[in-house]
C-alpha atoms as a PDB file:
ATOM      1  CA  UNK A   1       9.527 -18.110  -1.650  1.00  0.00           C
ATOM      2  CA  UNK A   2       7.141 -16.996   0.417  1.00  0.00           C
ATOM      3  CA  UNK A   3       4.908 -13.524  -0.395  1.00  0.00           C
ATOM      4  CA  UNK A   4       3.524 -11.601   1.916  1.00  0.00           C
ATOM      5  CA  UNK A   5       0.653  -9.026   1.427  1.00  0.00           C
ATOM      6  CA  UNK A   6       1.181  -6.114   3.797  1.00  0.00           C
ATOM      7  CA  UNK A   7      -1.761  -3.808   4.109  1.00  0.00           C
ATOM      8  CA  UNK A   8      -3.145  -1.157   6.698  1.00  0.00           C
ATOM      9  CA  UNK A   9      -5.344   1.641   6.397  1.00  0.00           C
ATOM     10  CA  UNK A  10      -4.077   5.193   6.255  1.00  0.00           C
ATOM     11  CA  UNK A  11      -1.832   6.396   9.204  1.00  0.00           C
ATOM     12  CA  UNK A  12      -1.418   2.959  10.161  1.00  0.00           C
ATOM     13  CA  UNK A  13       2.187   2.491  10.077  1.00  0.00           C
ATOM     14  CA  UNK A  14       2.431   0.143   7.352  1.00  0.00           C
ATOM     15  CA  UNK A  15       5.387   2.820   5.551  1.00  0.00           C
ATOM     16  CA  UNK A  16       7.565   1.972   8.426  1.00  0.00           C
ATOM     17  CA  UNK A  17       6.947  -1.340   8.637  1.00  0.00           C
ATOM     18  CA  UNK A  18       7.586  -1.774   5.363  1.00  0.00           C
ATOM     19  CA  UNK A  19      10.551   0.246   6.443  1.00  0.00           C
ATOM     20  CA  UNK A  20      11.470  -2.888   8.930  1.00  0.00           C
ATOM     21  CA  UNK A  21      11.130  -5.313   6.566  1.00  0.00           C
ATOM     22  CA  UNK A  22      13.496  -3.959   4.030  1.00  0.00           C
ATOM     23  CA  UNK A  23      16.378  -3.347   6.764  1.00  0.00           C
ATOM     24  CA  UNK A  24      15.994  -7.145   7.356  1.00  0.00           C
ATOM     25  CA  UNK A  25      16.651  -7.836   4.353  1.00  0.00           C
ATOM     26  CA  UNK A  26      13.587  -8.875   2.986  1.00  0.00           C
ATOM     27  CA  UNK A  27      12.539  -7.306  -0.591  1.00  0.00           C
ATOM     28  CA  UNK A  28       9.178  -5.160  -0.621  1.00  0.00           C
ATOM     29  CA  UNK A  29       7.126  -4.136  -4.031  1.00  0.00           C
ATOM     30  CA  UNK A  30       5.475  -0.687  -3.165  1.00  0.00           C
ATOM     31  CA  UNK A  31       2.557  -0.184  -4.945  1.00  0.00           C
ATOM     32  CA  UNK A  32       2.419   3.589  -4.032  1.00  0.00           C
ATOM     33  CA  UNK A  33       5.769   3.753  -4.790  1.00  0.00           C
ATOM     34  CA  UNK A  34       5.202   2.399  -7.980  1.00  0.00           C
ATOM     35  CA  UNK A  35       1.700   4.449  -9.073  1.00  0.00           C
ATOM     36  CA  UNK A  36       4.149   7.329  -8.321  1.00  0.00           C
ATOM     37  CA  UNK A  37       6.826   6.494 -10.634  1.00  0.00           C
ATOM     38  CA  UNK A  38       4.581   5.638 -13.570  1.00  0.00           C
ATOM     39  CA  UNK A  39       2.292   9.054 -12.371  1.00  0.00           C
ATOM     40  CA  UNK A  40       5.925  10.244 -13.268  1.00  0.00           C
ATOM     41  CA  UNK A  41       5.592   9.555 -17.117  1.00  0.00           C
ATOM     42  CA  UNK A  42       4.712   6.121 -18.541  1.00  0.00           C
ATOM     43  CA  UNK A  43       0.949   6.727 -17.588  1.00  0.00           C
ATOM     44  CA  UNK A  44       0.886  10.473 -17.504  1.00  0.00           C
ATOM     45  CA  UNK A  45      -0.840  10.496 -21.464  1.00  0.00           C
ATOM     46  CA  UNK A  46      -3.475   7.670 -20.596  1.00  0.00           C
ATOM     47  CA  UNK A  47      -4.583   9.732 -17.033  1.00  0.00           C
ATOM     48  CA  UNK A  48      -4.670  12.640 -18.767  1.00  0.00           C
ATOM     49  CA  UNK A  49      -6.984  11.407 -21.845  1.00  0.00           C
ATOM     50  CA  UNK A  50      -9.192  10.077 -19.150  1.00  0.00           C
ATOM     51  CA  UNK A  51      -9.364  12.898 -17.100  1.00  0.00           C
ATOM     52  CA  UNK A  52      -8.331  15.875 -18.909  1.00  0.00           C
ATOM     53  CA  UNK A  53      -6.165  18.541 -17.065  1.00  0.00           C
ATOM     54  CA  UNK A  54      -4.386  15.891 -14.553  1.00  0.00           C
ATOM     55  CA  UNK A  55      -1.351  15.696 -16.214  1.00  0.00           C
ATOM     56  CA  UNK A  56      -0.743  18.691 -18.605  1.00  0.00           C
ATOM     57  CA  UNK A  57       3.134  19.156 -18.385  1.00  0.00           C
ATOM     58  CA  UNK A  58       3.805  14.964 -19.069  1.00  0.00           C
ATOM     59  CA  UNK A  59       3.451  14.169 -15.186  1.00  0.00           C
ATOM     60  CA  UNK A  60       0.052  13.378 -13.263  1.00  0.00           C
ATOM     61  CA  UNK A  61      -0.606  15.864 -10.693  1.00  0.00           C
ATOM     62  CA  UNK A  62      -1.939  13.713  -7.803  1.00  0.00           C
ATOM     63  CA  UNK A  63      -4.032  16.896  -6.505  1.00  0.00           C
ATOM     64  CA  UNK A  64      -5.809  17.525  -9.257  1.00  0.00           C
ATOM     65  CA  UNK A  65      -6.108  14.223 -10.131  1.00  0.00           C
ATOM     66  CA  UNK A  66      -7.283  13.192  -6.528  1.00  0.00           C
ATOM     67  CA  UNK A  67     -10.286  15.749  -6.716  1.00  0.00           C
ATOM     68  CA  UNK A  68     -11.200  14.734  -9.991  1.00  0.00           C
ATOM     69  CA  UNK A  69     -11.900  10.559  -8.662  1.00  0.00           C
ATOM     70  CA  UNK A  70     -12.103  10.996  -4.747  1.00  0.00           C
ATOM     71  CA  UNK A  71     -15.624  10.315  -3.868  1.00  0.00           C
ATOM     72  CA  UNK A  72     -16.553   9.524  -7.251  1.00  0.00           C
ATOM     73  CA  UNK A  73     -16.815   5.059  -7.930  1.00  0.00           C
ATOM     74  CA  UNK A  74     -16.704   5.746 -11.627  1.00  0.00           C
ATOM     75  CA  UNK A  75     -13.969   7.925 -12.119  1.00  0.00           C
ATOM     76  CA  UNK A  76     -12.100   5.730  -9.439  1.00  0.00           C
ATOM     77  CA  UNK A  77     -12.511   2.708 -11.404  1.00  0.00           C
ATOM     78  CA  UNK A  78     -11.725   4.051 -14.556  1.00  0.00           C
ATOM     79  CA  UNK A  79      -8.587   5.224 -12.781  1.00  0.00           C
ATOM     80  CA  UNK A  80      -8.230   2.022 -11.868  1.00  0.00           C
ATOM     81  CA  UNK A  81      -8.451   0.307 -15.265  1.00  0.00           C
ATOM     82  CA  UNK A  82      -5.700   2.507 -16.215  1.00  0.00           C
ATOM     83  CA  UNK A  83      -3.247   1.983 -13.118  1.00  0.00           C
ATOM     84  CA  UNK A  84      -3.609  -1.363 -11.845  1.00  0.00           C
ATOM     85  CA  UNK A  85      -2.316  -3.678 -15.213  1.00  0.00           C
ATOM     86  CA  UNK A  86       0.527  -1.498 -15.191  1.00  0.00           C
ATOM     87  CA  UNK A  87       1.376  -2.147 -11.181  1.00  0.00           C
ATOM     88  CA  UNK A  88       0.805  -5.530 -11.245  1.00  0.00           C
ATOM     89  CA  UNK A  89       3.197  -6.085 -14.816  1.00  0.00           C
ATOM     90  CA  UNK A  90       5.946  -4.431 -11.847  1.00  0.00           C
ATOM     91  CA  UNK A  91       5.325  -6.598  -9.402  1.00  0.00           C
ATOM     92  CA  UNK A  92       5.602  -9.697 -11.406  1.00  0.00           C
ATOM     93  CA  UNK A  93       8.855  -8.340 -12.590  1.00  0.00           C
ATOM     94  CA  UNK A  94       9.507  -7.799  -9.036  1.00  0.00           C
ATOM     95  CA  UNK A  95       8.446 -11.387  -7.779  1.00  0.00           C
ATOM     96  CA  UNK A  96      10.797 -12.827 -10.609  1.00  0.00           C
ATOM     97  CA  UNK A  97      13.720 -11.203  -9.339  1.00  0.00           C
ATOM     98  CA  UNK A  98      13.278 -11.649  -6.133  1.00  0.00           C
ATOM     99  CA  UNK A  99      12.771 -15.418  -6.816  1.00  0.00           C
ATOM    100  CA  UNK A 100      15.972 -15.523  -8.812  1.00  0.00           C
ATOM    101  CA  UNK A 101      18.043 -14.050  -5.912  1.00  0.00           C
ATOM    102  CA  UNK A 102      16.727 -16.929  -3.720  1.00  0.00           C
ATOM    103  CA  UNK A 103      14.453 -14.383  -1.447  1.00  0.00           C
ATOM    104  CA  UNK A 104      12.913 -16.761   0.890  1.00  0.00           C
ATOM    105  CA  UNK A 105      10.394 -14.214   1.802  1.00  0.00           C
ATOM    106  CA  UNK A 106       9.137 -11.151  -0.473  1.00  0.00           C
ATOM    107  CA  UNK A 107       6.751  -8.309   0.844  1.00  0.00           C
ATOM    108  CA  UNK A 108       4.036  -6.760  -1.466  1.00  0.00           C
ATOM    109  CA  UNK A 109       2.866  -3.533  -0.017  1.00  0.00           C
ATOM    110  CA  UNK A 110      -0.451  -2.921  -1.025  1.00  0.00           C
ATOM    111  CA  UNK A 111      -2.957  -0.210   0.390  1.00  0.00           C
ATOM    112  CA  UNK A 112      -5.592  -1.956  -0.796  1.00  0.00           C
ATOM    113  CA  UNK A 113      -5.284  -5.727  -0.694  1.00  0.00           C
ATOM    114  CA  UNK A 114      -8.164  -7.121   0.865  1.00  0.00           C
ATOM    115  CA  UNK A 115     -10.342  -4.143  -1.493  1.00  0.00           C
ATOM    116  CA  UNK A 116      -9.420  -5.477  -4.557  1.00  0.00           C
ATOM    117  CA  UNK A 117      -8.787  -9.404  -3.884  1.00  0.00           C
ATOM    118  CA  UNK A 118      -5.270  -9.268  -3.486  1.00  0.00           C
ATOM    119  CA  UNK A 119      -5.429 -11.051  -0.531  1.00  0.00           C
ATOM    120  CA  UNK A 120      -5.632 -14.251  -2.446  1.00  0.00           C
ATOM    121  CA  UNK A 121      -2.355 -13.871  -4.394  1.00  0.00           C
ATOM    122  CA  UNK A 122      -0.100 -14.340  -1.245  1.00  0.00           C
ATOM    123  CA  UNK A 123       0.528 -16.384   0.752  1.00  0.00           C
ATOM    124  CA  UNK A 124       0.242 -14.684   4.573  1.00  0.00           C
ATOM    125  CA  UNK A 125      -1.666 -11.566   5.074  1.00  0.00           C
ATOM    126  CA  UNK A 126       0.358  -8.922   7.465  1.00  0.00           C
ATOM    127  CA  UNK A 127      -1.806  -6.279   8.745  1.00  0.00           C
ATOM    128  CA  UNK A 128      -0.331  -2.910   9.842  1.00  0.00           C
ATOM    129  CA  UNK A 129      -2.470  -1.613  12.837  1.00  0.00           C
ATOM    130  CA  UNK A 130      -2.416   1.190  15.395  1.00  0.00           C
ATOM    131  CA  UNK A 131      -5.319   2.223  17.767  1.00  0.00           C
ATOM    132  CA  UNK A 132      -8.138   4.483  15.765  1.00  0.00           C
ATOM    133  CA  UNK A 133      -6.744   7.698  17.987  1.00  0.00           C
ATOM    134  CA  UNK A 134      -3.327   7.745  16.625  1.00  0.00           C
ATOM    135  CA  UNK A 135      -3.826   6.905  13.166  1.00  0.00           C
ATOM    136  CA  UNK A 136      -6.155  10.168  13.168  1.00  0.00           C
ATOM    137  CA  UNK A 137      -3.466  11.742  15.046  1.00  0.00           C
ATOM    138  CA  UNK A 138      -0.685  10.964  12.375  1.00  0.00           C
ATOM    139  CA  UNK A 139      -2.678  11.306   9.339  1.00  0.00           C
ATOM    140  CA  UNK A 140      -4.381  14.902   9.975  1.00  0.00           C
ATOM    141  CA  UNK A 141      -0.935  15.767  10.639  1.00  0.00           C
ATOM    142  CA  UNK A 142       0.457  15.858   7.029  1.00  0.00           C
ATOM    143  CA  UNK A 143       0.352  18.352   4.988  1.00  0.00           C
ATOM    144  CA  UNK A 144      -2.677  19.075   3.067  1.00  0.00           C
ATOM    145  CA  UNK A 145      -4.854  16.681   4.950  1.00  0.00           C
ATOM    146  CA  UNK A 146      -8.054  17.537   6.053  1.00  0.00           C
ATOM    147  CA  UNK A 147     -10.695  15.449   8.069  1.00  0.00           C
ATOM    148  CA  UNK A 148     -12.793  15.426   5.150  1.00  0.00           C
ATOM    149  CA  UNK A 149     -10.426  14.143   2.807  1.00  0.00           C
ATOM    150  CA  UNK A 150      -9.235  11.474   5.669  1.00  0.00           C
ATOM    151  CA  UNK A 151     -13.075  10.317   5.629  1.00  0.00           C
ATOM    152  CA  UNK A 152     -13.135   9.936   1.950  1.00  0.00           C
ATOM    153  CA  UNK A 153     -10.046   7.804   2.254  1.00  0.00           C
ATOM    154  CA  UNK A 154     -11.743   6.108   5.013  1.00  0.00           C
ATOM    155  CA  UNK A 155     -14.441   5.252   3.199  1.00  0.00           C
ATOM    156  CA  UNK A 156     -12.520   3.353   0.493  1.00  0.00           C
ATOM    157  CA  UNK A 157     -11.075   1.134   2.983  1.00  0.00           C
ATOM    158  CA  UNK A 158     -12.229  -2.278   4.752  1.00  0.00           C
ATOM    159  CA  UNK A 159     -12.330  -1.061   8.633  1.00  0.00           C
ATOM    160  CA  UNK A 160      -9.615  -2.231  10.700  1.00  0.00           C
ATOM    161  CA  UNK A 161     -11.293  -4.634  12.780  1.00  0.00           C
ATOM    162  CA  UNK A 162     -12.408  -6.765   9.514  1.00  0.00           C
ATOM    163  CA  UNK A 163      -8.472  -6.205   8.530  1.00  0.00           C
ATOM    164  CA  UNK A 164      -7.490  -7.662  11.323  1.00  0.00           C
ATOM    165  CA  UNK A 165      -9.690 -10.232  11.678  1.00  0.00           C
ATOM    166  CA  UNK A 166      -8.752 -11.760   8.254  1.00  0.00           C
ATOM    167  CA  UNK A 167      -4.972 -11.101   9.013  1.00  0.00           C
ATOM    168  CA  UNK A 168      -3.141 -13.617   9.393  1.00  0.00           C
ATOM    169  CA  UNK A 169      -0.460 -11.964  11.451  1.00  0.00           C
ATOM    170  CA  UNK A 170      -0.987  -7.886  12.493  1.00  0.00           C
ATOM    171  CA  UNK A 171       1.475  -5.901  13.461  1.00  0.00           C
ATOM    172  CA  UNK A 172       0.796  -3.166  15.961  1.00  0.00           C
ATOM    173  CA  UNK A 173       2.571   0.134  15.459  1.00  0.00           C
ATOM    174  CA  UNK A 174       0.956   2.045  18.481  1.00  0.00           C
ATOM    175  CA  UNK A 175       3.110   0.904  21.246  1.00  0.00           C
ATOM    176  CA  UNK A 176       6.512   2.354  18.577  1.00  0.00           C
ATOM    177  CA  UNK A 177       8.521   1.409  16.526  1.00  0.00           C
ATOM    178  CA  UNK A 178      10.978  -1.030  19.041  1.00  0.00           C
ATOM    179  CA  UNK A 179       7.709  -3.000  19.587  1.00  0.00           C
ATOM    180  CA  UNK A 180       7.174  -3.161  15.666  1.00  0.00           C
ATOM    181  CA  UNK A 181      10.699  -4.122  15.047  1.00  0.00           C
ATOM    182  CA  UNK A 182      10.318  -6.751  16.996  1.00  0.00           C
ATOM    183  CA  UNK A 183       6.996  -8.102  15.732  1.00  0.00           C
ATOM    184  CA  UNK A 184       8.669  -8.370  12.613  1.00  0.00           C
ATOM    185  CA  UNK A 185      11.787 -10.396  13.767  1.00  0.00           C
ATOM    186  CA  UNK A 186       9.536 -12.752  15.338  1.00  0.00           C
ATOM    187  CA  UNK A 187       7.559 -13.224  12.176  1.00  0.00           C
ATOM    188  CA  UNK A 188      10.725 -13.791   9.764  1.00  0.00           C
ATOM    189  CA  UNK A 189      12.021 -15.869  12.778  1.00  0.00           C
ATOM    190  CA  UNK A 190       8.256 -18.137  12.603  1.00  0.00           C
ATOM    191  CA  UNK A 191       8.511 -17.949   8.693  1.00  0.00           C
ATOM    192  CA  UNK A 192      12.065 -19.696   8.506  1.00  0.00           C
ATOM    193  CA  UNK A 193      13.367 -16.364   6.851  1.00  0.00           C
ATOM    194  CA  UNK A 194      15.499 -14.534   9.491  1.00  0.00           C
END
């Protein structure tokens, strides 16, 4: 089976591409997905010992939680130390399954692959690009985002250039999503898996 690390900085696309992959076919781990779900209740106690008053009803509030590490390296990576055994424990889970239906490709969706070394745990890179103007465009367009906090995220994230650059195959989400679709036909079509 072949794994695939799909990454992309915020507004990118990589949601819908991930999106693409799945109607394909093709079974994708979502990280986010996944912090969300154990935000839900599994790791609500530990976040809230660590950062008291981000998860007071049994459920991490990502809000209050987000102010509390955004911008600060030492709350983020004791966030970190928290989050990330219990993410990866899913996705092995995820892996093994999808190995044991005979998957000949799996996606991992991870915001920050190349960030924290993920990158060498799979096999082929995918990097979810648009041009710089749209993914402003579509990010300070949700609700509750602000250019400030779209920096901060910024920050946190290898530009896209260097993304690309170590990619080994990008997919480009500014010309739409026909153009995306078929970016990732051609890809499951080059990998043996369509």
């Amino acid at each position: 089976m072949i794994v695939l690390g799909l990454t992309g900085s915020i507004g990118m696309g990589k949601s819908t591409t991930a999106g693409l992959f799945r109607a394909r076919g093709v079974p994708v781990f979502d990280a986010d997905e996944t912090v969300h779900r154990l935000y839900a209740g599994p790791l609500a106690p530990a976040v809230e010992a660590a950062f008291p008053g981000t998860a007071p009803a049994g459920a991490v509030d990502r809000a209050a939680l987000g102010a509390r590490v955004l911008g600060d390296a030492d709350a983020m990576k004791r966030l970190e130390a928290i989050v990330h055994p219990a993410v990866r424990a899913a996705e092995r889970a995820f892996l093994a399954t999808a190995r044991e239906a005979g998957a000949k490709v799996a996606v991992l969706d991870i915001p920050l692959l190349f960030e924290t070394g993920r990158d060498r745990d799979v096999d082929r890179v995918v990097v979810v690009s648009a041009p710089a103007d749209v993914q402003r465009a579509r990010v300070l367009a949700r609700p509750g985002m602000t250019a400030e906090k779209l920096d901060a995220i910024l920050a946190r994230q290898l530009p896209d250039a260097e993304k690309r650059a170590r990619a080994h195959h990008v997919i480009d989400t500014g010309a739409g999503i026909p153009a995306a679709e078929a970016a990732v036909a051609a890809l499951l079509s080059d990998l043996g898996a369509s």
